[in-house]
Protein backbone atom coordinates (compact mmCIF):
# COMPACT_ATOMS: atom_id res chain seq x y z
CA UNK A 1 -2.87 1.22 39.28
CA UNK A 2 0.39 1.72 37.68
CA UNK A 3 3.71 0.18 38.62
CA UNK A 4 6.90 0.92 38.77
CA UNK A 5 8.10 -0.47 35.51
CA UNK A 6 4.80 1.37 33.13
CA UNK A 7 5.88 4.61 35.64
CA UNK A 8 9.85 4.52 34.33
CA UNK A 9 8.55 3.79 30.73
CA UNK A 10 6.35 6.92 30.92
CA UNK A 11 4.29 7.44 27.64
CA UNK A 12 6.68 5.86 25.17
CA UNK A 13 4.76 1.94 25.74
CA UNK A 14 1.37 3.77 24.94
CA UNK A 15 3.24 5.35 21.57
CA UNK A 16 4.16 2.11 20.84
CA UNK A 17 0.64 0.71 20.50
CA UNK A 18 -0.96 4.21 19.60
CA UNK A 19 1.64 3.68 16.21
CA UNK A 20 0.86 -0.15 15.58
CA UNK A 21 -2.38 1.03 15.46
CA UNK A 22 -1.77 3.70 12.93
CA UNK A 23 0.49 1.66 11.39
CA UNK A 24 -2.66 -1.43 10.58
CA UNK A 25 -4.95 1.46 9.56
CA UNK A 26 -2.73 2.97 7.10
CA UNK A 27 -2.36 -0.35 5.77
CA UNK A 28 -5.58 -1.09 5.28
CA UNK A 29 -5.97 2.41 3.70
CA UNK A 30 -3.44 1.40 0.92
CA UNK A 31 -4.74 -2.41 0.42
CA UNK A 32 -7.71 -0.73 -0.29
CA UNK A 33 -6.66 2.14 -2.76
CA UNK A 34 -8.84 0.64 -5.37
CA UNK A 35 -11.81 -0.15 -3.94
CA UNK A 36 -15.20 1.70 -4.54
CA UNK A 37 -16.48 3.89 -2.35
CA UNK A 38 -13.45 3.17 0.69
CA UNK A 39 -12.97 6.14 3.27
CA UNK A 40 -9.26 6.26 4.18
CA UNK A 41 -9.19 6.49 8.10
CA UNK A 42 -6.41 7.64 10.27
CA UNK A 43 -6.30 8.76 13.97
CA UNK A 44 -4.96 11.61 15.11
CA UNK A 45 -1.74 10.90 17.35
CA UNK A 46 -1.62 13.63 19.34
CA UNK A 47 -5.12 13.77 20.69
CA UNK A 48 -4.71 9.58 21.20
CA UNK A 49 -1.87 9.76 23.23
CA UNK A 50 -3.01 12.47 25.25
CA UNK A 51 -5.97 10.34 25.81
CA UNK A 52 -4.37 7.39 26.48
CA UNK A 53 -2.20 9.13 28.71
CA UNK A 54 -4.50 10.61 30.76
CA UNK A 55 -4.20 14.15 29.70
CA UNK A 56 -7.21 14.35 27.20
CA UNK A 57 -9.11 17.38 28.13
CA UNK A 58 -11.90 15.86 29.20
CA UNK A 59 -15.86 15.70 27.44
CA UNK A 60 -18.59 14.51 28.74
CA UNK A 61 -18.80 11.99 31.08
CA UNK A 62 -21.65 9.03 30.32
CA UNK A 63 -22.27 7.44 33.95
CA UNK A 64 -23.34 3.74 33.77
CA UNK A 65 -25.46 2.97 36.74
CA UNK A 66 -25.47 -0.94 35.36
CA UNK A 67 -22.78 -3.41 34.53
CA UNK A 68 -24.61 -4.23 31.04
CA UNK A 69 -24.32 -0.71 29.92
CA UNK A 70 -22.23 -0.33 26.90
CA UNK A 71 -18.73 1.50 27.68
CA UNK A 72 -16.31 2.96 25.62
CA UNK A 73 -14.23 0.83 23.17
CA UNK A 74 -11.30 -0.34 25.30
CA UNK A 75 -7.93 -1.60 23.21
CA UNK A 76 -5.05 -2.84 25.91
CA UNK A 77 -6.88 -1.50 28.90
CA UNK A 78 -6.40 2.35 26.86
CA UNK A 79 -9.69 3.79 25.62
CA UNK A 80 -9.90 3.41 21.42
CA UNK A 81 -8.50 6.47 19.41
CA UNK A 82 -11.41 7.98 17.50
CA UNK A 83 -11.03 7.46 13.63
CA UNK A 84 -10.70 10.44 11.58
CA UNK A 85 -11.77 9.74 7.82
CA UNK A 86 -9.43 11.85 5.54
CA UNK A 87 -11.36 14.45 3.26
CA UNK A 88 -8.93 13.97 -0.25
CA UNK A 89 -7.43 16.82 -2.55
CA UNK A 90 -8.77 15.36 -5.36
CA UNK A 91 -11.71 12.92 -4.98
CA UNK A 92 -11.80 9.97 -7.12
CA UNK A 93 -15.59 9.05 -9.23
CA UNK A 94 -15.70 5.74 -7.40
CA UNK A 95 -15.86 7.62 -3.92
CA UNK A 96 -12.85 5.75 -3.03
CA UNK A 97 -10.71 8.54 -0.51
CA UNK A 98 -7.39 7.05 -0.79
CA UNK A 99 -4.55 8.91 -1.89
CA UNK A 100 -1.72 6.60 -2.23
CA UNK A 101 1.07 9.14 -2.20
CA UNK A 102 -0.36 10.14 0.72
CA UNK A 103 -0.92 7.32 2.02
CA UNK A 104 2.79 5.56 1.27
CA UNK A 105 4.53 9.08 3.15
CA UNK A 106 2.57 8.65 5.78
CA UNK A 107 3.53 5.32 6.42
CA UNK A 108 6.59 5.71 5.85
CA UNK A 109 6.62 8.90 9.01
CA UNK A 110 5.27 6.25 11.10
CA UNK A 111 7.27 3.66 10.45
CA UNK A 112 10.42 5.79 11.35
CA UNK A 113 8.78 7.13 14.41
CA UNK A 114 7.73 3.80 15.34
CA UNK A 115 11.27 2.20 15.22
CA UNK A 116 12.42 5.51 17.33
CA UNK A 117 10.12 4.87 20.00
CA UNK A 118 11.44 1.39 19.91
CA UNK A 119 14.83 2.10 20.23
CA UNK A 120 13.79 4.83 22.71
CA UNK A 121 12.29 1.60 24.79
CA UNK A 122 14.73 -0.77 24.33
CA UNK A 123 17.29 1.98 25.85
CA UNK A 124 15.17 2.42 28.87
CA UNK A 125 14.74 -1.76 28.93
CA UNK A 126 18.70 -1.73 29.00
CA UNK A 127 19.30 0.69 31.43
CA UNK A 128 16.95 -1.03 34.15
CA UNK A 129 18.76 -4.29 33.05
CA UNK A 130 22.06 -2.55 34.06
CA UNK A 131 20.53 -1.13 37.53
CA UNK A 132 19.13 -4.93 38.12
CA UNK A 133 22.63 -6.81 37.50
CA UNK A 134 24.54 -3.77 38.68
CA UNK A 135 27.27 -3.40 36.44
């Protein structure tokens, strides 16, 4: 059940997390730039928020006729975006997948976007604030 509050907020509170999540794998991708055999991961946004949001197009459906059965990876009540491992231009002999150029722009997109949806957010915070106190 949603309220009113996650209703007003719309998708923007699920971007947040979807990019804090990007945001700790992209990290990891460039702490990692020089170790052997290391697949750089990513997720892919669009798909994740659509899923989080509801408006996945849907696969198939695994029904669990018992409480032990093993559901899908849950992170803040939102199912887990899939990991995509990123196929490089120019593979290194170690195996290691990490691009760092890559790696450091696309941090750098989702960092910005990040702090947008933030501001985005606080704005809506602010105007709710306003319609509480009335001014």
């Amino acid at each position: 059940m949603t309220s009113a509050i996650d209703k007003h907020l719309g998708v923007h509170a699920q971007a947040l997390t979807l990019r804090s999540q990007r945001t700790e794998l992209l990290a990891a991708n460039l702490a990692n730039a020089d170790t052997p055999g290391y697949r750089a991961r990513d997720i892919d946004f669009k798909s994740a928020l659509a899923q989080a949001s509801g408006n996945a197009q849907q696969g198939v459906h695994l029904q669990t006729t018992n409480a032990g059965h093993i559901g899908p990876k849950m992170v803040n009540g939102a199912p887990a975006p899939e990991l995509k491992y990123r196929t490089p231009l120019a593979p290194s002999l170690d195996g290691n997948t990490v691009d760092a150029q890559l790696e450091q722009a696309a941090f750098a997109e989702n960092t910005v976007r990040y702090q947008a949806t933030l501001q985005f957010l606080n704005s809506k915070f602010r105007g709710l604030m306003t319609a509480i106190t009335g001014q």
